[in-house]
PDB file of N, CA and C in Angstrom:
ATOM      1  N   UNK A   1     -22.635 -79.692  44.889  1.00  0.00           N
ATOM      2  CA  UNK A   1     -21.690 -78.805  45.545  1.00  0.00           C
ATOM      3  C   UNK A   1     -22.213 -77.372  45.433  1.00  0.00           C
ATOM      4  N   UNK A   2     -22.218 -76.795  46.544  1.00  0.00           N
ATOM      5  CA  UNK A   2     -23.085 -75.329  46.309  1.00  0.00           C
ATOM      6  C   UNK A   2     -21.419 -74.278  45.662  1.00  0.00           C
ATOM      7  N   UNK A   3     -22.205 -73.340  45.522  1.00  0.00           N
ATOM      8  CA  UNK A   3     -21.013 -71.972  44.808  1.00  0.00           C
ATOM      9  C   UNK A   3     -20.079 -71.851  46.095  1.00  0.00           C
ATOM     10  N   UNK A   4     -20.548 -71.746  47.383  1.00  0.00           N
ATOM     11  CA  UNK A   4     -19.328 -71.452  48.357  1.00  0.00           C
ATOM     12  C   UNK A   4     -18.471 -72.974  48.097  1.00  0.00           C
ATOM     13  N   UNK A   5     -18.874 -73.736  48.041  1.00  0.00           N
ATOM     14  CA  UNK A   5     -17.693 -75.291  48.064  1.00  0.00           C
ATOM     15  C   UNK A   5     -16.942 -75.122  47.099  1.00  0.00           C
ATOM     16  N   UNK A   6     -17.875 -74.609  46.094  1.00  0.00           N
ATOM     17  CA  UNK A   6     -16.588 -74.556  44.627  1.00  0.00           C
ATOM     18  C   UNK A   6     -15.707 -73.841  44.951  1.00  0.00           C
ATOM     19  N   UNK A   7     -15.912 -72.484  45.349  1.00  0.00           N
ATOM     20  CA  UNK A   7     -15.206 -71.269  45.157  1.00  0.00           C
ATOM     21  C   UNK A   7     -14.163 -71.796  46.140  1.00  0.00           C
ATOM     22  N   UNK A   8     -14.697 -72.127  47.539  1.00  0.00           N
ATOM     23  CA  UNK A   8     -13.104 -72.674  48.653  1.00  0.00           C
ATOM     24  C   UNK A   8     -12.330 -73.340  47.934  1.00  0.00           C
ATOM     25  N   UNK A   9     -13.176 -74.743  47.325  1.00  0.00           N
ATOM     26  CA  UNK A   9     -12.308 -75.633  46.951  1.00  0.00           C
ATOM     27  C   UNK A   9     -11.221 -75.368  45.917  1.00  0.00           C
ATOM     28  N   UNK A  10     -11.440 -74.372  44.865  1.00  0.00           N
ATOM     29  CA  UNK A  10     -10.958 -73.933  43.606  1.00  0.00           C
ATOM     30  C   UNK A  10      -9.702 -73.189  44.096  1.00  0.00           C
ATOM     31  N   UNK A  11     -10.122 -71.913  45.585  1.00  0.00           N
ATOM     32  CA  UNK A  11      -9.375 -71.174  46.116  1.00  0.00           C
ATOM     33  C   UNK A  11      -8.514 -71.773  46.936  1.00  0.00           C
ATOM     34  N   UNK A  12      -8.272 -72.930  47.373  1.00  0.00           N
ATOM     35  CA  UNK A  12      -7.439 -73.479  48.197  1.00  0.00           C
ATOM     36  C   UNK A  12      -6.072 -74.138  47.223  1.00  0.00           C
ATOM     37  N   UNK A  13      -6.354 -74.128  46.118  1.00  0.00           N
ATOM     38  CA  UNK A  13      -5.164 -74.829  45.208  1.00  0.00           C
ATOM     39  C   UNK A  13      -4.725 -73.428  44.043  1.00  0.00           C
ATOM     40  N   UNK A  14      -4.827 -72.507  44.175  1.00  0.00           N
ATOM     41  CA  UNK A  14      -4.436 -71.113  43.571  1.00  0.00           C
ATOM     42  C   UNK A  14      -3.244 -71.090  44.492  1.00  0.00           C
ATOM     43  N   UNK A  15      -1.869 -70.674  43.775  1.00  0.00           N
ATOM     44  CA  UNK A  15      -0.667 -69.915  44.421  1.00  0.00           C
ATOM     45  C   UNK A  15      -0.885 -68.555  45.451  1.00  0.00           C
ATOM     46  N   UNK A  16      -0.219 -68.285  46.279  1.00  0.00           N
ATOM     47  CA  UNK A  16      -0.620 -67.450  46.784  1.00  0.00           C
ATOM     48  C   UNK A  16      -0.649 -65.914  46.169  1.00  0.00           C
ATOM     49  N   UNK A  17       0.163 -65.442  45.809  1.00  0.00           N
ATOM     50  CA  UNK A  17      -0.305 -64.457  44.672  1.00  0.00           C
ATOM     51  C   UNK A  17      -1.544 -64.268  44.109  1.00  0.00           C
ATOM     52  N   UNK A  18      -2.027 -65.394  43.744  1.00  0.00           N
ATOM     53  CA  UNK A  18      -3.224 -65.730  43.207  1.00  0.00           C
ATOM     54  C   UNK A  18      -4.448 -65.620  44.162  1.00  0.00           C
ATOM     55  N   UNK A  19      -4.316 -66.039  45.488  1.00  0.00           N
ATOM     56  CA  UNK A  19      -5.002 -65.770  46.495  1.00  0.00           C
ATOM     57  C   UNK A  19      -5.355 -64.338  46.813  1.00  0.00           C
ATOM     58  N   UNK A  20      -4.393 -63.587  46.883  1.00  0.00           N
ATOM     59  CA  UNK A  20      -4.285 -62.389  47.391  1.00  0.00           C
ATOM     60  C   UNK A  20      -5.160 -61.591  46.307  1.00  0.00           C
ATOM     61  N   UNK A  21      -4.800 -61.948  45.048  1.00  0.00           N
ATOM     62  CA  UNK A  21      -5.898 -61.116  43.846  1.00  0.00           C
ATOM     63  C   UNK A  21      -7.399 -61.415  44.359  1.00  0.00           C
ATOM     64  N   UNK A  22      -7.558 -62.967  44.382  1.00  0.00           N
ATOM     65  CA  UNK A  22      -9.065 -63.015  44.737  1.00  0.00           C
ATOM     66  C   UNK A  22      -9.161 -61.695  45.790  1.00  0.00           C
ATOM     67  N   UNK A  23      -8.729 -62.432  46.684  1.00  0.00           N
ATOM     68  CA  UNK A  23      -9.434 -61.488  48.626  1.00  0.00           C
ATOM     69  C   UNK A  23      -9.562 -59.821  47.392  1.00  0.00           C
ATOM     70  N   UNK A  24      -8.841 -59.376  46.490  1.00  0.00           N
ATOM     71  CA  UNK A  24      -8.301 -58.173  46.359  1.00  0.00           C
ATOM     72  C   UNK A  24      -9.534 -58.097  45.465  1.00  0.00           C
ATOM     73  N   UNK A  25     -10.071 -58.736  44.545  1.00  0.00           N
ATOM     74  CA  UNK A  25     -11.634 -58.449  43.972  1.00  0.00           C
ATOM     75  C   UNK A  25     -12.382 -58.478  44.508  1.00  0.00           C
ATOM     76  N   UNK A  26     -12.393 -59.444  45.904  1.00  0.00           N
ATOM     77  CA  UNK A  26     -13.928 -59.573  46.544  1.00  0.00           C
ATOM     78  C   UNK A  26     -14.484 -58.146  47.050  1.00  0.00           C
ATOM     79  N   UNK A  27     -13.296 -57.630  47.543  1.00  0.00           N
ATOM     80  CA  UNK A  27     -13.098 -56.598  48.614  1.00  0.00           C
ATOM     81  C   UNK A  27     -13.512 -55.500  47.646  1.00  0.00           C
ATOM     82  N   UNK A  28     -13.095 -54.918  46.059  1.00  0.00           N
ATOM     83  CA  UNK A  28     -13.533 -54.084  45.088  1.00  0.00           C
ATOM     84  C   UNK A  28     -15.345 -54.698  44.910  1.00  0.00           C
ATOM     85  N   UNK A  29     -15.235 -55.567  44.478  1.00  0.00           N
ATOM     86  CA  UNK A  29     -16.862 -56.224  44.636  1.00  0.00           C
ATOM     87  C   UNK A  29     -17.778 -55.779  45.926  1.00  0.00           C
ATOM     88  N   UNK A  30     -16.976 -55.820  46.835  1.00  0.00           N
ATOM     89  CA  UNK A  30     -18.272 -55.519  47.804  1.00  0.00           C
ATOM     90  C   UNK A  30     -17.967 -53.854  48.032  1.00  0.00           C
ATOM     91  N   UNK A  31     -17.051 -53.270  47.991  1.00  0.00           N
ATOM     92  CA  UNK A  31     -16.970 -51.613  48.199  1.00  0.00           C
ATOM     93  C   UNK A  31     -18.092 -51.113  46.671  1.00  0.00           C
ATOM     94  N   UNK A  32     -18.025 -51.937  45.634  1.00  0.00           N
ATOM     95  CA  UNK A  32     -19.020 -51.496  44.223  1.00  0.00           C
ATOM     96  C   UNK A  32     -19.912 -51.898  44.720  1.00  0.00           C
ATOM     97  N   UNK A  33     -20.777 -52.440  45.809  1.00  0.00           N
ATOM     98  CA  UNK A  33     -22.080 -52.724  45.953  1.00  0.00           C
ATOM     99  C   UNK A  33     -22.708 -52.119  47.604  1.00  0.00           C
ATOM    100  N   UNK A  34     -21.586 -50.870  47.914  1.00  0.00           N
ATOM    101  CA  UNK A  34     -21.987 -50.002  49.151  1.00  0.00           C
ATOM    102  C   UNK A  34     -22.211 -49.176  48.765  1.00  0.00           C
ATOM    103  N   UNK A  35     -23.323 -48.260  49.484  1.00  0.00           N
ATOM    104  CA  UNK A  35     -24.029 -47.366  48.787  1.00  0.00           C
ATOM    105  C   UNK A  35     -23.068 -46.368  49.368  1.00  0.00           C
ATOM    106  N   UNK A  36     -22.520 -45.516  48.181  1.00  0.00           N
ATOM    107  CA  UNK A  36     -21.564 -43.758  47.952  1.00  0.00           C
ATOM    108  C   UNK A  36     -21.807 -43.322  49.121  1.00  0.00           C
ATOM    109  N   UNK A  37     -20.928 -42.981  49.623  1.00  0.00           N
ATOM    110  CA  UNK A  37     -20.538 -41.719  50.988  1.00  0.00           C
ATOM    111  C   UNK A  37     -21.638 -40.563  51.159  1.00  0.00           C
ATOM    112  N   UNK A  38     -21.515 -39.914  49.877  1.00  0.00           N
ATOM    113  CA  UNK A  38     -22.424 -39.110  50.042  1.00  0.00           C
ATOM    114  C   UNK A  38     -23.829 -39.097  50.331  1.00  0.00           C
ATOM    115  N   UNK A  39     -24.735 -40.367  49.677  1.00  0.00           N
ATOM    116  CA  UNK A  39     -25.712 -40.993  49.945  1.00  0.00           C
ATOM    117  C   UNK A  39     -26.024 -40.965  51.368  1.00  0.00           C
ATOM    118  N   UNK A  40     -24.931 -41.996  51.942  1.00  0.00           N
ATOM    119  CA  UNK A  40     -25.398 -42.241  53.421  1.00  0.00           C
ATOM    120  C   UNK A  40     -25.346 -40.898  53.997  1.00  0.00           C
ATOM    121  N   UNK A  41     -24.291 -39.964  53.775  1.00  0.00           N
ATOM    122  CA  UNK A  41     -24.199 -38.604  54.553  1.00  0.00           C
ATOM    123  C   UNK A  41     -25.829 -38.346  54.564  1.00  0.00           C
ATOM    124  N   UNK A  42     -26.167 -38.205  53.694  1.00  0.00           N
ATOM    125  CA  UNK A  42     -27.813 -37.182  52.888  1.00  0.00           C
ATOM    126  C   UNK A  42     -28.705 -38.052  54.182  1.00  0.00           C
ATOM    127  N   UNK A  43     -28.732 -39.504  54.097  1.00  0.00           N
ATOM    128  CA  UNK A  43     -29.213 -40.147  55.000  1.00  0.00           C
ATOM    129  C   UNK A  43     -29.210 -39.761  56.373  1.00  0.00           C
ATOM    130  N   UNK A  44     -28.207 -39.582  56.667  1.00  0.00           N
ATOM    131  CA  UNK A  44     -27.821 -39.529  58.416  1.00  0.00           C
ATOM    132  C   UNK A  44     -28.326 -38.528  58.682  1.00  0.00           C
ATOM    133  N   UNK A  45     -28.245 -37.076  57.554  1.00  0.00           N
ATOM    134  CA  UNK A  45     -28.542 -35.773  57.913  1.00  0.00           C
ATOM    135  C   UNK A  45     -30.221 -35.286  57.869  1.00  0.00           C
ATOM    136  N   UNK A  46     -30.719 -36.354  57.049  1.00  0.00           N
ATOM    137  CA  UNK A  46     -32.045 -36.925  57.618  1.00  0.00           C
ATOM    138  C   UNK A  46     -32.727 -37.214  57.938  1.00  0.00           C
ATOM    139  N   UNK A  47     -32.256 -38.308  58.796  1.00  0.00           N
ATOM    140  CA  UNK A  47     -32.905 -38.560  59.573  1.00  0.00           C
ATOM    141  C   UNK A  47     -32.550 -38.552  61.168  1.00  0.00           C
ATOM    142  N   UNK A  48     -31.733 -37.610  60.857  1.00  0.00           N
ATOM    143  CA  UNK A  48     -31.521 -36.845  62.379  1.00  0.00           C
ATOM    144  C   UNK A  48     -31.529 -35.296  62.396  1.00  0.00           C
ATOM    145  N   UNK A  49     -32.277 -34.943  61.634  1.00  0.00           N
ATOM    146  CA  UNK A  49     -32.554 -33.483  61.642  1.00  0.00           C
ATOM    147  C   UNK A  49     -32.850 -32.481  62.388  1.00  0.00           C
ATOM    148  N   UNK A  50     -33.523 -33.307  63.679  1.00  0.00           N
ATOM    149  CA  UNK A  50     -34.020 -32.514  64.701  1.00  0.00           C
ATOM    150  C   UNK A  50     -32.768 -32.358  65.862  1.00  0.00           C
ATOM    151  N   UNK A  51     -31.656 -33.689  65.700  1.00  0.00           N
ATOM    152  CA  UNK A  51     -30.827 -33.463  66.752  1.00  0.00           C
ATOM    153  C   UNK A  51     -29.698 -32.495  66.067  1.00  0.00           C
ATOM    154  N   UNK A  52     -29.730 -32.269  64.992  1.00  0.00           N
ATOM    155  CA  UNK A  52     -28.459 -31.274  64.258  1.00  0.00           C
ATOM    156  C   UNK A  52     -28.704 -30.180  64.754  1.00  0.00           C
ATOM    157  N   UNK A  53     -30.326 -30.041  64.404  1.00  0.00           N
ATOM    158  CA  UNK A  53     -30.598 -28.550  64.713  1.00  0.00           C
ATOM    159  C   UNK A  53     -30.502 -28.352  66.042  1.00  0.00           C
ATOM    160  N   UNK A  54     -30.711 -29.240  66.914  1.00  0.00           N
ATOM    161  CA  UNK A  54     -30.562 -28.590  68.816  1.00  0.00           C
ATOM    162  C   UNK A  54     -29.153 -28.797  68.626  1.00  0.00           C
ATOM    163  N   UNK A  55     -28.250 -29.182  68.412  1.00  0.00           N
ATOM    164  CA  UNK A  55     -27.092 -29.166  68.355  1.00  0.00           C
ATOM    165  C   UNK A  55     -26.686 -27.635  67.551  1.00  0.00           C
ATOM    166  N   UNK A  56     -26.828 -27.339  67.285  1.00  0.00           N
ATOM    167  CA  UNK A  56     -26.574 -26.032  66.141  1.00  0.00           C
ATOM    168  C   UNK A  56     -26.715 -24.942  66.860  1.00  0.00           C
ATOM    169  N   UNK A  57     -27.776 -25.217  68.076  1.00  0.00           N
ATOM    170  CA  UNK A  57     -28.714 -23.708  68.741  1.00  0.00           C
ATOM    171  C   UNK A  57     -26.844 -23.065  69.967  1.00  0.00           C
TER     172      UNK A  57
END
């Protein structure tokens, strides 16, 4: 049985309360593994440097 079969199968017999916590960690789990706001800002402003600046003129 791979990790997704367990995890459905395990998640399909949890109360719903109980459901709602999972979805409610996955969702903290994957926002802790997106790279910070600011990061991507630094990025974007990067690698579009040349259109900021004609934009700016």
């Amino acid at each position: 049985m791979s990790l997704e079969e367990k995890l459905l199968q395990d998640f399909i017999t949890l109360p719903e309360d109980k459901k709602i916590e999972v979805i409610d960690f996955v969702e903290f789990l994957k926002l802790k593994t997106q790279q910070p706001i600011e990061s991507l800002m630094d990025t974007i402003i990067n690698e579009n440097q040349d259109a900021l600046k004609e934009l700016a003129k």
